[in-house]
Each structure stands twice: as structure tokens, then as C-alpha cells.
C-alpha atoms as a PDB file:
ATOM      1  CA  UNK A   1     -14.135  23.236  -4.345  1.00  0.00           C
ATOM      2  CA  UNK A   2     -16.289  20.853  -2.916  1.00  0.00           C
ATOM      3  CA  UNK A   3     -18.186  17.837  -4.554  1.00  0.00           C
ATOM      4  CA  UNK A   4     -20.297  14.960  -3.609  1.00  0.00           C
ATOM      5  CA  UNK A   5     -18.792  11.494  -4.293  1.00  0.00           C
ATOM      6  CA  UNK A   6     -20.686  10.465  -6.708  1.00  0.00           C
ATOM      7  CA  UNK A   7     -18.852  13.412  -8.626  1.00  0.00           C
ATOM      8  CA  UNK A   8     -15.646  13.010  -7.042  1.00  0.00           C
ATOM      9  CA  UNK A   9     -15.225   9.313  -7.904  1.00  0.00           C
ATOM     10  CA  UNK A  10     -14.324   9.656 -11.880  1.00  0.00           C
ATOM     11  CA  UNK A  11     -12.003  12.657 -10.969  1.00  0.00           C
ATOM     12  CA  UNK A  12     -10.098  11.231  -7.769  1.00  0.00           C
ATOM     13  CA  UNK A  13      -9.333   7.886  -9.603  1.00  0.00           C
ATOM     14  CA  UNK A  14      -8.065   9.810 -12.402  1.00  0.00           C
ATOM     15  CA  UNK A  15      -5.844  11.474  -9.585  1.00  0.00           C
ATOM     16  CA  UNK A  16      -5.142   8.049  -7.994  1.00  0.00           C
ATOM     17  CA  UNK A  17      -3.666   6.548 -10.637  1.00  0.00           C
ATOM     18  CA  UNK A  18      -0.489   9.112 -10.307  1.00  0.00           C
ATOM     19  CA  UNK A  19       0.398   7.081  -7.548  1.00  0.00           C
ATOM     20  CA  UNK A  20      -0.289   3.830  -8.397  1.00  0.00           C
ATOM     21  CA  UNK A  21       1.720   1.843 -10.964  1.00  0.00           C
ATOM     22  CA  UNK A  22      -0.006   1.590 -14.829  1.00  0.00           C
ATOM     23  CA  UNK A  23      -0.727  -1.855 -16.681  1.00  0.00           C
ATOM     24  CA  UNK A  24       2.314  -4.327 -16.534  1.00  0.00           C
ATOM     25  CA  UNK A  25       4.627  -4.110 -19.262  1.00  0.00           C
ATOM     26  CA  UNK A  26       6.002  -7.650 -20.047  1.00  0.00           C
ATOM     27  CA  UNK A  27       8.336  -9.256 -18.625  1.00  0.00           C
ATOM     28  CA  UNK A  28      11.835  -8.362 -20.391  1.00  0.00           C
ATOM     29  CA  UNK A  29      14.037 -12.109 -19.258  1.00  0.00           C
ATOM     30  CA  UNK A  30      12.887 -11.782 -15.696  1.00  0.00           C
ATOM     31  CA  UNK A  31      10.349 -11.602 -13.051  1.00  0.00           C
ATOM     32  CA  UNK A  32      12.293  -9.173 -11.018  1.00  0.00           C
ATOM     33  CA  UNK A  33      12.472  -5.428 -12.862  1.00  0.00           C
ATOM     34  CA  UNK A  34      13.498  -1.929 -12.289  1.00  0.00           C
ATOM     35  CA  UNK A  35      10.895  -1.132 -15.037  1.00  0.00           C
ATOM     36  CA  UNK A  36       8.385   1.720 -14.511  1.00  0.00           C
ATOM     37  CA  UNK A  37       6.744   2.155 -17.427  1.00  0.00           C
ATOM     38  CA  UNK A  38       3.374   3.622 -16.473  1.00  0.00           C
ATOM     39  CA  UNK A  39       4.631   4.279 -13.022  1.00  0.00           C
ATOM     40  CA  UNK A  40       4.194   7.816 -11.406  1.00  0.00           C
ATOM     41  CA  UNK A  41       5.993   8.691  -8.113  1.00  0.00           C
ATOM     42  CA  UNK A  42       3.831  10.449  -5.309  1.00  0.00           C
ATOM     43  CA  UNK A  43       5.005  13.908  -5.676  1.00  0.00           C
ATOM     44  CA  UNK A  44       3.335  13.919  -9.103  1.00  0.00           C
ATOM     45  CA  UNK A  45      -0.506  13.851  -7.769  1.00  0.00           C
ATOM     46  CA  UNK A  46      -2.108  17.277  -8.131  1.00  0.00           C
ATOM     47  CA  UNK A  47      -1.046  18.708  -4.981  1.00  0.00           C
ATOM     48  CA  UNK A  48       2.379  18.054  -6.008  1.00  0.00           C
ATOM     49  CA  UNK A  49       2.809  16.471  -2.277  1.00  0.00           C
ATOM     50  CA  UNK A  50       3.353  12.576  -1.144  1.00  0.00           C
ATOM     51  CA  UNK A  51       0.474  13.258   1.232  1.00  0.00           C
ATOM     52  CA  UNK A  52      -1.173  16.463   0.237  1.00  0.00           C
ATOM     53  CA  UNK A  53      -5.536  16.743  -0.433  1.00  0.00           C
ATOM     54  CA  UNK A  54      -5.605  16.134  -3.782  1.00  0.00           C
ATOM     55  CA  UNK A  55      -8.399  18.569  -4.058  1.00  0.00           C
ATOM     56  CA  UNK A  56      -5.977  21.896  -3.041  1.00  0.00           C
ATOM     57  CA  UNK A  57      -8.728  23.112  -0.972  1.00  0.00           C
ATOM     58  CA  UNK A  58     -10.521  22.870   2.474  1.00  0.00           C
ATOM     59  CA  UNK A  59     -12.038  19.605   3.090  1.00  0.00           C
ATOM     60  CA  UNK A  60     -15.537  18.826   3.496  1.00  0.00           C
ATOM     61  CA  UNK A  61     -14.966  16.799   6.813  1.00  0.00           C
ATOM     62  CA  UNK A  62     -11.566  18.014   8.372  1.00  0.00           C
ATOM     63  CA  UNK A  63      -9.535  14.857   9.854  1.00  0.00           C
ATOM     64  CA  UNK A  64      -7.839  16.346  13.558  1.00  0.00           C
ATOM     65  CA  UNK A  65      -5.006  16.712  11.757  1.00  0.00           C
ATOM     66  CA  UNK A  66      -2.994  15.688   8.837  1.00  0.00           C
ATOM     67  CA  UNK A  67      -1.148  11.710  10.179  1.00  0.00           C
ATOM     68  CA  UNK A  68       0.708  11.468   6.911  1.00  0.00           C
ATOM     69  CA  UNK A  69       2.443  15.610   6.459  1.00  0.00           C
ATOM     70  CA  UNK A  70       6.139  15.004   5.590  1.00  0.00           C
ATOM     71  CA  UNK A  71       8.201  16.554   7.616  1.00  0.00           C
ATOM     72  CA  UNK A  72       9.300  19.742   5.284  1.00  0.00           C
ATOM     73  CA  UNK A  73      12.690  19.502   6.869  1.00  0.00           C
ATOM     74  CA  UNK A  74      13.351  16.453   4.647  1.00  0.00           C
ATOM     75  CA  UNK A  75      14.883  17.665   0.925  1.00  0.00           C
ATOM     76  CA  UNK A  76      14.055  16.188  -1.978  1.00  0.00           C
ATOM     77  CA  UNK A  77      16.957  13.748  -2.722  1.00  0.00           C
ATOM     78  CA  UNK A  78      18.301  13.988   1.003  1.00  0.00           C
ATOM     79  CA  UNK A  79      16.865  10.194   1.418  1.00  0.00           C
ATOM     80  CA  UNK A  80      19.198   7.572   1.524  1.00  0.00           C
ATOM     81  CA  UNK A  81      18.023   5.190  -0.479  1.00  0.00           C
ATOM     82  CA  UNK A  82      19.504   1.064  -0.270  1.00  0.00           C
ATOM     83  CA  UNK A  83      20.060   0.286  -4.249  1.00  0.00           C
ATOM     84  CA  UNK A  84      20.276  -3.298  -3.703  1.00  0.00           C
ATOM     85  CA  UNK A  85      19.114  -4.259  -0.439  1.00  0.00           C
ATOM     86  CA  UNK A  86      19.666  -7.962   1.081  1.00  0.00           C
ATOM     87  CA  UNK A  87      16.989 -10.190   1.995  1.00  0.00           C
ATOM     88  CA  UNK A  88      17.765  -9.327   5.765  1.00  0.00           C
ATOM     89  CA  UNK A  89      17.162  -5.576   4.974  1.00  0.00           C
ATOM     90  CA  UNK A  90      13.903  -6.151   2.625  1.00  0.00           C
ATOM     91  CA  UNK A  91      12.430  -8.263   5.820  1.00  0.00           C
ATOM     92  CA  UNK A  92      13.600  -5.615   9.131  1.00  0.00           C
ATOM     93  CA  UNK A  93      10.540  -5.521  11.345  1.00  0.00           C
ATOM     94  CA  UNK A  94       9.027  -1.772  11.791  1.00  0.00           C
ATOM     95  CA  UNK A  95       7.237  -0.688  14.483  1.00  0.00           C
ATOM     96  CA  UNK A  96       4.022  -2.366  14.340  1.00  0.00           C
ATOM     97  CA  UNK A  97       3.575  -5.966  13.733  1.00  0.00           C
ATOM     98  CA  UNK A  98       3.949  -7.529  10.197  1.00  0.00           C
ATOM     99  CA  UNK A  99       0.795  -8.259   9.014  1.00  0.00           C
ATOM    100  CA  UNK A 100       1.410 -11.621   6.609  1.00  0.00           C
ATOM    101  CA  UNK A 101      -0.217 -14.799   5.813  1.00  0.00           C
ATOM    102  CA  UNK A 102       1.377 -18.253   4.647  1.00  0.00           C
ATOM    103  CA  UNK A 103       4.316 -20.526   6.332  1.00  0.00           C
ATOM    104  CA  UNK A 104       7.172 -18.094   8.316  1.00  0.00           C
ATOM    105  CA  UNK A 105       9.744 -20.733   6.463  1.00  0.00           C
ATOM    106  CA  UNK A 106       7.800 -21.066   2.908  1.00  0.00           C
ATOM    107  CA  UNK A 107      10.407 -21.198   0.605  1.00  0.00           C
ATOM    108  CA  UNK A 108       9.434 -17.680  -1.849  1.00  0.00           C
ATOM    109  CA  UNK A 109       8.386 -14.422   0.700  1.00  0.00           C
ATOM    110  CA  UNK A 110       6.644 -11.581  -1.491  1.00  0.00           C
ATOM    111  CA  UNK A 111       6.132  -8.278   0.058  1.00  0.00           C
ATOM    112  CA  UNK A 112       3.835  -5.835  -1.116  1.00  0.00           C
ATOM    113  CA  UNK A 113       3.713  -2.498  -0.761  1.00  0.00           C
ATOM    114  CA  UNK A 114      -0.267  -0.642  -1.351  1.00  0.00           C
ATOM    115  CA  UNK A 115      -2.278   1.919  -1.019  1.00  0.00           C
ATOM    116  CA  UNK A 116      -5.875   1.774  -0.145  1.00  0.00           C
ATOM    117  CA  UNK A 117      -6.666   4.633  -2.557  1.00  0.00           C
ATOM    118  CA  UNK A 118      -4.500   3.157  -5.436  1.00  0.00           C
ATOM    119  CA  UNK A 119      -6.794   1.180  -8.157  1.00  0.00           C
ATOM    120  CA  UNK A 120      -3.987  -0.837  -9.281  1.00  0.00           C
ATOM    121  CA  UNK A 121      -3.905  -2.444  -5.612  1.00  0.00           C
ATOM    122  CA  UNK A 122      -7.135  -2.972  -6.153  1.00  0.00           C
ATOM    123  CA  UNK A 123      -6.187  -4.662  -9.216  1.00  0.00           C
ATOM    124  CA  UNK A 124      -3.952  -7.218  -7.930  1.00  0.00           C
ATOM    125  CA  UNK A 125      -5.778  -7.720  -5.141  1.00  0.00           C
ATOM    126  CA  UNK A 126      -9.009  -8.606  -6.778  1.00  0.00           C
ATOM    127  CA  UNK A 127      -7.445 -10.747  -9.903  1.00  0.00           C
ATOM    128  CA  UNK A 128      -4.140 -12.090  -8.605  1.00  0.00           C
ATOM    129  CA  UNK A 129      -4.718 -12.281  -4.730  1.00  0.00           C
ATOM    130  CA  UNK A 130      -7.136 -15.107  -4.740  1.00  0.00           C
ATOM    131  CA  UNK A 131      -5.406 -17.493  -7.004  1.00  0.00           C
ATOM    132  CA  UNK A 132      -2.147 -16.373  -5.199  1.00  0.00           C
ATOM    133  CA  UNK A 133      -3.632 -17.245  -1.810  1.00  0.00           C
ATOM    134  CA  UNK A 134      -5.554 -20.396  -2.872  1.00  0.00           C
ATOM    135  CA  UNK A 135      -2.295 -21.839  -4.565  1.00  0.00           C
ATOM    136  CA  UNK A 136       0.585 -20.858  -3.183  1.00  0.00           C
ATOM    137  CA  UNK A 137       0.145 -19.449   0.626  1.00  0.00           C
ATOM    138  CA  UNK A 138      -2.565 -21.784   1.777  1.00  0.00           C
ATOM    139  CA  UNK A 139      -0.167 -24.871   0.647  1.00  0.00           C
ATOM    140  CA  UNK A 140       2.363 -23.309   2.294  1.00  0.00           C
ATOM    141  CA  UNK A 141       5.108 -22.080  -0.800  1.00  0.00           C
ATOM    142  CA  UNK A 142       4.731 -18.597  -0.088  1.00  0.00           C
ATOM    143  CA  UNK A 143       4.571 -16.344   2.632  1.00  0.00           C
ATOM    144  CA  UNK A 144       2.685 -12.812   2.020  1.00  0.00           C
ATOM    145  CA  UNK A 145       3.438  -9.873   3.483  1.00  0.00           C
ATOM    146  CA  UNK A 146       1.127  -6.945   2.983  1.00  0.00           C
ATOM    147  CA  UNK A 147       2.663  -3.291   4.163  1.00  0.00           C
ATOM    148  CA  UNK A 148       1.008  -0.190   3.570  1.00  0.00           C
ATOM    149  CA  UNK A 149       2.085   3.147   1.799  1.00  0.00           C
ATOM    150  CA  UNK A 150      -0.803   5.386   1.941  1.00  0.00           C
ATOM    151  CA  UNK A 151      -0.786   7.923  -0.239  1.00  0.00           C
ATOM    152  CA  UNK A 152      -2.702  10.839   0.038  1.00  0.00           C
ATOM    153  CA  UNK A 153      -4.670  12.031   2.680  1.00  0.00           C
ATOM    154  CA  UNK A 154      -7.998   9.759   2.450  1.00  0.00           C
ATOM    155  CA  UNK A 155      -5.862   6.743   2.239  1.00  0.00           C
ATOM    156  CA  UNK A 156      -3.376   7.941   5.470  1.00  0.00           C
ATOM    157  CA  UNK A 157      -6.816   7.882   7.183  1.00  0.00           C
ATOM    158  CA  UNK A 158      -8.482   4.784   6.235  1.00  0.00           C
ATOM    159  CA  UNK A 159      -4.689   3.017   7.068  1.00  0.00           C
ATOM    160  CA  UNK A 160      -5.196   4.627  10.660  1.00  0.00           C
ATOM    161  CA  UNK A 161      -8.612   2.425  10.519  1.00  0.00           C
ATOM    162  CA  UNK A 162      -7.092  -0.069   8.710  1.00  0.00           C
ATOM    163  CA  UNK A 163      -4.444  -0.595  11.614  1.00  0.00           C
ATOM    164  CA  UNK A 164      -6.818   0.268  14.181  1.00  0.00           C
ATOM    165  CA  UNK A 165      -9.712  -3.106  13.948  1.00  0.00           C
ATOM    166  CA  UNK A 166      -8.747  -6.390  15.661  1.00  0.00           C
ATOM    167  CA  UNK A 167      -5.561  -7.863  14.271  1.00  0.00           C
ATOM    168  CA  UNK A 168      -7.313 -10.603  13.399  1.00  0.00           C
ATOM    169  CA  UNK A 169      -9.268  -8.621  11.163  1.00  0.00           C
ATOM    170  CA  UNK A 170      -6.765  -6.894   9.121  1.00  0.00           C
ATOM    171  CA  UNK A 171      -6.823  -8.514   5.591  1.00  0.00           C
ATOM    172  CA  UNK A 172     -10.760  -8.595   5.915  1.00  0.00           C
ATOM    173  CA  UNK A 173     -11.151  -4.674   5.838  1.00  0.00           C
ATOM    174  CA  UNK A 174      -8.285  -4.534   4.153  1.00  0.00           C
ATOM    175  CA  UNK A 175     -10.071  -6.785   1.153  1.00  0.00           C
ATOM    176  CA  UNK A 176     -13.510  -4.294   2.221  1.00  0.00           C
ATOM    177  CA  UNK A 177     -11.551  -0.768   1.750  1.00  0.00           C
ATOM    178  CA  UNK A 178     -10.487  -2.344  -2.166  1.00  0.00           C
ATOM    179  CA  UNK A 179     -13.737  -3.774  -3.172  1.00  0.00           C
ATOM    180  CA  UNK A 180     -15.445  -0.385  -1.930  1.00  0.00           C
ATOM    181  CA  UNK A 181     -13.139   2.136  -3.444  1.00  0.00           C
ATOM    182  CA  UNK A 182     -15.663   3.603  -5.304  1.00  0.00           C
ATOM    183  CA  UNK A 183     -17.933   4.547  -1.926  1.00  0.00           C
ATOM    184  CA  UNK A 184     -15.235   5.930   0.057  1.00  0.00           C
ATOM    185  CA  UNK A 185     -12.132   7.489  -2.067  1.00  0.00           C
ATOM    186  CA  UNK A 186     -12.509  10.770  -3.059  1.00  0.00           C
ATOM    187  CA  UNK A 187     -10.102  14.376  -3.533  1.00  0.00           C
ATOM    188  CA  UNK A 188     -11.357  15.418   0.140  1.00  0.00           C
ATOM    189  CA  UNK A 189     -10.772  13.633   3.395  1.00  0.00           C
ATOM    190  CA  UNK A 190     -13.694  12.483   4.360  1.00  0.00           C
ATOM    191  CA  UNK A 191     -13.902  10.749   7.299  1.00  0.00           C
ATOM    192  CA  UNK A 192     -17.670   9.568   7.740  1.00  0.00           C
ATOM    193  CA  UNK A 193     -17.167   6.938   4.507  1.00  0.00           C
ATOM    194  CA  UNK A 194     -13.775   5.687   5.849  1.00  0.00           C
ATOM    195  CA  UNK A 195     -16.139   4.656   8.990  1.00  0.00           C
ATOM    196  CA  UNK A 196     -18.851   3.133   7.099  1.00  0.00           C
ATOM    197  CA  UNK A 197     -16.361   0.379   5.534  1.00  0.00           C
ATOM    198  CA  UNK A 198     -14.004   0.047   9.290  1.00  0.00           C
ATOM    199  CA  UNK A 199     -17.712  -0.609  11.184  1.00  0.00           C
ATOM    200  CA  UNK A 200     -17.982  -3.601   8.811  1.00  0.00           C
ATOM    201  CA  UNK A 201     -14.635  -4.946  10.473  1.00  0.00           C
ATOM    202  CA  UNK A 202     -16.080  -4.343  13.748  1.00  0.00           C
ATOM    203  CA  UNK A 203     -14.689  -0.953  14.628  1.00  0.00           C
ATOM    204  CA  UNK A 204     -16.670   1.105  16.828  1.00  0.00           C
ATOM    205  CA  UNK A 205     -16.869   4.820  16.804  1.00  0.00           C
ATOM    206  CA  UNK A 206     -14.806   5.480  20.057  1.00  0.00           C
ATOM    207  CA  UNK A 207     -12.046   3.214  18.940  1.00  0.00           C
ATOM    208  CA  UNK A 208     -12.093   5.427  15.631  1.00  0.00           C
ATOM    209  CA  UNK A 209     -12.506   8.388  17.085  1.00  0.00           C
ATOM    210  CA  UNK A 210      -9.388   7.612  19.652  1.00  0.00           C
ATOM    211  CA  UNK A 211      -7.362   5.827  16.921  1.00  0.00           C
ATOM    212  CA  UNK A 212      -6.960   9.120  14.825  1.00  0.00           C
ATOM    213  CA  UNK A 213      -5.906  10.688  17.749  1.00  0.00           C
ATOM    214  CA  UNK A 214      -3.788   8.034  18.035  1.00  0.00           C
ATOM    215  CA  UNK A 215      -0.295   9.849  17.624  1.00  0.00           C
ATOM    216  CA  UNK A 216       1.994   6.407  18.377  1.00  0.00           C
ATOM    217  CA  UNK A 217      -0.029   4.986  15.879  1.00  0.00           C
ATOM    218  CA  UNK A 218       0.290   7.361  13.178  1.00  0.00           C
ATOM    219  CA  UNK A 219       4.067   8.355  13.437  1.00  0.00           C
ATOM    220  CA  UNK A 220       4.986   3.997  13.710  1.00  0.00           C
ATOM    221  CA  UNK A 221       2.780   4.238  10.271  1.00  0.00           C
ATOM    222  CA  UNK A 222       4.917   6.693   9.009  1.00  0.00           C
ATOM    223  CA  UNK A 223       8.375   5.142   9.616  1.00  0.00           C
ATOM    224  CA  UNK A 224       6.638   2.102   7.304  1.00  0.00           C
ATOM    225  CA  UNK A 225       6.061   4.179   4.775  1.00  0.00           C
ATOM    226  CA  UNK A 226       9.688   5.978   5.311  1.00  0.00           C
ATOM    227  CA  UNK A 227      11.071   2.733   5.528  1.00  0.00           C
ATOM    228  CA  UNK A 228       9.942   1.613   2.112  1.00  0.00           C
ATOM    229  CA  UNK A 229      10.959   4.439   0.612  1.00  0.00           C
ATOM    230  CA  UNK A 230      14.527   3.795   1.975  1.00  0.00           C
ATOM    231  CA  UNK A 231      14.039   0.105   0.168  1.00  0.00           C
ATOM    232  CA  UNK A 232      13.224   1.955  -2.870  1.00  0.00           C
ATOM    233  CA  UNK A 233       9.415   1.857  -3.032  1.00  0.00           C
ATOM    234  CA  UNK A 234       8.255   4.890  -5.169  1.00  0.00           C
ATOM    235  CA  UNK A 235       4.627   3.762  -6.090  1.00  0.00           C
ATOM    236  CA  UNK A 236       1.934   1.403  -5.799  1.00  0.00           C
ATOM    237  CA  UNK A 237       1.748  -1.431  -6.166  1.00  0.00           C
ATOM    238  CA  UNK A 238       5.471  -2.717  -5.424  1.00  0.00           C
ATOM    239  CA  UNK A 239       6.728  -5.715  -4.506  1.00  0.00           C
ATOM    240  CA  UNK A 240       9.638  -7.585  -3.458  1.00  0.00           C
ATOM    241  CA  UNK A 241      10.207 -10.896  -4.595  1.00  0.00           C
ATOM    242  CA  UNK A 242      12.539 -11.827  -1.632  1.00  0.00           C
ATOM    243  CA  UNK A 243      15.036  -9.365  -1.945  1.00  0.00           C
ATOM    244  CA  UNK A 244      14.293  -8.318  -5.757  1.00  0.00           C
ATOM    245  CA  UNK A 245      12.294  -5.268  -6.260  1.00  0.00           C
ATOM    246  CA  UNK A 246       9.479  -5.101  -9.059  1.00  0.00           C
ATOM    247  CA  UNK A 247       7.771  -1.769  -9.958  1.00  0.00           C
ATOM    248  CA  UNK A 248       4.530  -3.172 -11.037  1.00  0.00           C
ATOM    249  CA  UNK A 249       2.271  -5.500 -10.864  1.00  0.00           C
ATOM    250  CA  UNK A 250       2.707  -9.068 -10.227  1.00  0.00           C
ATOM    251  CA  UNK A 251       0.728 -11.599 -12.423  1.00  0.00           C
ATOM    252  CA  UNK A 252      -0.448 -14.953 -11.396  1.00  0.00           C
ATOM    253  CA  UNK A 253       1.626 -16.303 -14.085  1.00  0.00           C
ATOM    254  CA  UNK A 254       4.600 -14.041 -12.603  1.00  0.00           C
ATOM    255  CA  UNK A 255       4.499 -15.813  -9.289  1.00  0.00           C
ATOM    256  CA  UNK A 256       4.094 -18.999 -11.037  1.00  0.00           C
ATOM    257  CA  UNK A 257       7.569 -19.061 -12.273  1.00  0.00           C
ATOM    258  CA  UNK A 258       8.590 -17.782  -9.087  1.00  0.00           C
ATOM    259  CA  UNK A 259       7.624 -20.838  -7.156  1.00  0.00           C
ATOM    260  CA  UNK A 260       8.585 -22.902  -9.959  1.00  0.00           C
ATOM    261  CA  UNK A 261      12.220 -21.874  -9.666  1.00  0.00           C
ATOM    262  CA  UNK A 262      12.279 -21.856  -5.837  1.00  0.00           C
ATOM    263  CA  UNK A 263      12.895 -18.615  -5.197  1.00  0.00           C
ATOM    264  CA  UNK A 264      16.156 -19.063  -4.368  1.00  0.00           C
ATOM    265  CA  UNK A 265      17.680 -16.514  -6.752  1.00  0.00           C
ATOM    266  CA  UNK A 266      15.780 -13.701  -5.171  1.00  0.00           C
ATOM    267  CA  UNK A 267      16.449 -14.067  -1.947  1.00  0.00           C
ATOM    268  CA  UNK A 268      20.004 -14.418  -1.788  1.00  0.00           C
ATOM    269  CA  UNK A 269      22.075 -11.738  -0.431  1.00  0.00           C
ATOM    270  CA  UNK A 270      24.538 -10.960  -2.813  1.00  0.00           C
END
């Protein structure tokens, strides 16, 4: 079943939101919490898959292929999961460069884990981001680490953009693909909206074209993504807090405390 996106919007952020993280429940004696109230995993969207079309049927504009298919050879449950990783683990390099911002040795690191479907992200990244940036990584107290967890086709795809415009250029589109949610997610893959926000960044058509092709691209994305999932990340957005994982989203007021006490605590290996 088909639909244009100015029908699909209402219905694929209603679908979104399985794999996003819900409102922040408050804080219950610490910043750092296992709790995930409001929090769906991925395999509860509609297609019942981490990265399956959330509309169940053909798509309207068919990517080459599907990047972000897990491999059906993995089990539920056969993932080793780290329950309480160290600092050292939380921060292991994949295979693409870390895209952060702030001081290497700023004394709090927070890692996020997003989406570019996932309206929570958006959240965060419109309410919290800016004052997070403007007070704490520009003056050099915390360094930011954004890695991505697409989930769903449409967001595997934009990622592949995402990862594909000028380094330099990252957290722009990035900050483009969340303001513009509305004009590009949807239940299908669609690949011609995807373009319309990456051209903004500067990406041409060819280097689109040859990054979805792009098969070292797409399987280095995938070990991210596996990766996190191995650190525990079931949603979006997540976070660690040095080497404490939170479930939900962080608050200005959150990160405030962080930086007030140092940061120490969380990124201690125990």
C-alpha cells in the first residue's frame, strides 16, 4: 500500500516512535539509569524487524538493496551483550571515523546513539543540543560524540548519505535530516527525499548514487550499529555518560549536574 507523504507522515511517526525512547521519566537519585519507561526496542516496529519497511509492502522507490538486513543467521538472544562496560569499551573506535565535537581531554564524554527517523532524536537535538553545545562543548567541558543506529529502512539510507557528504559537513546534514523529518521520513524507502535534504550538504547525485552502492560503507555502518547493541543500546535516543548507560533522554538540566560533579563517577572503570 502506497501513500504520498503528506499521508505517510502522521502514520510513520506513529511507527517511529517504537524505536525511539518516550518522554523522560525523572530522574530516580541519578543521572545514569537502566530505566525504559516509554522505551520500545526495534523488533517492535510493525514489520516486527530491526530494519524491515515499516510499510510490509513494495516500496514506491526501491533502494539497490536493503544496507541495514540483519543477517538471519543471528538468533534472537545469541548477542553477547557487555552489562557493565568500562570507559575503554564504551569509547573502542569502529570502522569509520568518530564523528565528535568538543576538547579530546574535556573532562565529561557523552555518547549518543540516534536515529535519523526517530522524533525523540529530534527532540534532544532541537531543545537540548544547542544549550549543550553553547555551554558545555564550545568551553571545552564536554566532548560529544554522535553515532548512528538507523533504524528502519529510510533511516539506513539517509545514514548512507549522512556518512557519505564531506566530513566536515556531518553535523550540518545531520542537524538538516532532524529539522526536515517531516519532508523526508515516511513507511517506504524513498530515496528521491533523502537526496533533496543530502544536496543541501553539498552531495551530488553521482556521489549518492555510488555511495549506496557503496558496500564498505554500508557493512562498516553496520558493525556501529552491532557494536552498540553489544554496549547495550536497544533504542533511540541512548546515551552514555562516560561509561554509564541512560535509556532516555538527556535534559539540559541532566548534563548540568553532570559537569557539575566532574564526571568522574561515570567514567571510571570499575
Amino acid at each position: 500500500m502506497t501513500r504520498r507523504s503528506s499521508l505517510a507522515w502522521p502514520i510513520a511517526l506513529a511507527f517511529i516512535c517504537a524505536g525511539c525512547s518516550g518522554a523522560p521519566p525523572e530522574l530516580g537519585g541519578g543521572v545514569a539509569g537502566g530505566a525504559t519507561s516509554g522505551l520500545s526496542t526495534e523488533g517492535q516496529g510493525a514489520a516486527g524487524q530491526a530494519f524491515g519497511d515499516a510499510s510490509g509492502t513494495g516500496a514506491k522507490e526501491a533502494a539497490p538493496f536493503n544496507p541495514f538486513a540483519d543477517p538471519a543467521a543471528v538468533a534472537p538472544g545469541g548477542r553477547q551483550v557487555i552489562a557493565n562496560p568500562t570507559f575503554d569499551e564504551v569509547m573502542q573506535a569502529g570502522p569509520l571515523p568518530e564523528m565528535t565535537q568538543g576538547r579530546p581531554d574535556a573532562p565529561v564524554t557523552i555518547v549518543e546513539y540516534a536515529s535519523l527517523t526517530c522524533p525523540h532524536c529530534r527532540h534532544f537535538h532541537e531543545t537540548v543540543y544547542p544549550q549543550l553545545k553553547r555551554e558545555f562543548i564550545d568551553t571545552g567541558k564536554v566532548r560529544y560524540i554522535l553515532r548512528e543506529f538507523p533504524i528502519g529502512k529510510q533511516s539506513g539510507n539517509a545514514t548512507i548519505a549522512l556518512r557519505c557528504a564531506k566530513p566536515e559537513m556531518y553535523f550540518d546534514l545531520y542537524g538538516r535530516f532532524m529539522a526536515q523529518q517531516a519532508a523526508w521520513v515516511s513507511q517506504e524507502v524513498r530515496l528521491e527525499p533523502i537526496f533533496a535534504v543530502a544536496k543541501q550538504a553539498g552531495l551530488t547525485q553521482d556521489e549518492w548514487d555510488r555511495c549506496l552502492r557503496n558496500e564498505t560503507l554500508i557493512e562498516a555502518l553496520k558493525a556501529i550499529k552491532e557494536r552498540g547493541r553489544t554496549l547495550g543500546i536497544i533504542g533511540t535516543p541512548n546515551f552514555f555518560v562516560g561509561r554509564e548507560l541512560v535509556k532516555r533522554e538527556l535534559t539540559i538540566e541532566d548534563i548540568r549536574a553532570i559537569v557539575a560533579a566532574g564526571g568522574a563517577a561515570a567514567q571510571k572503570t570499575p
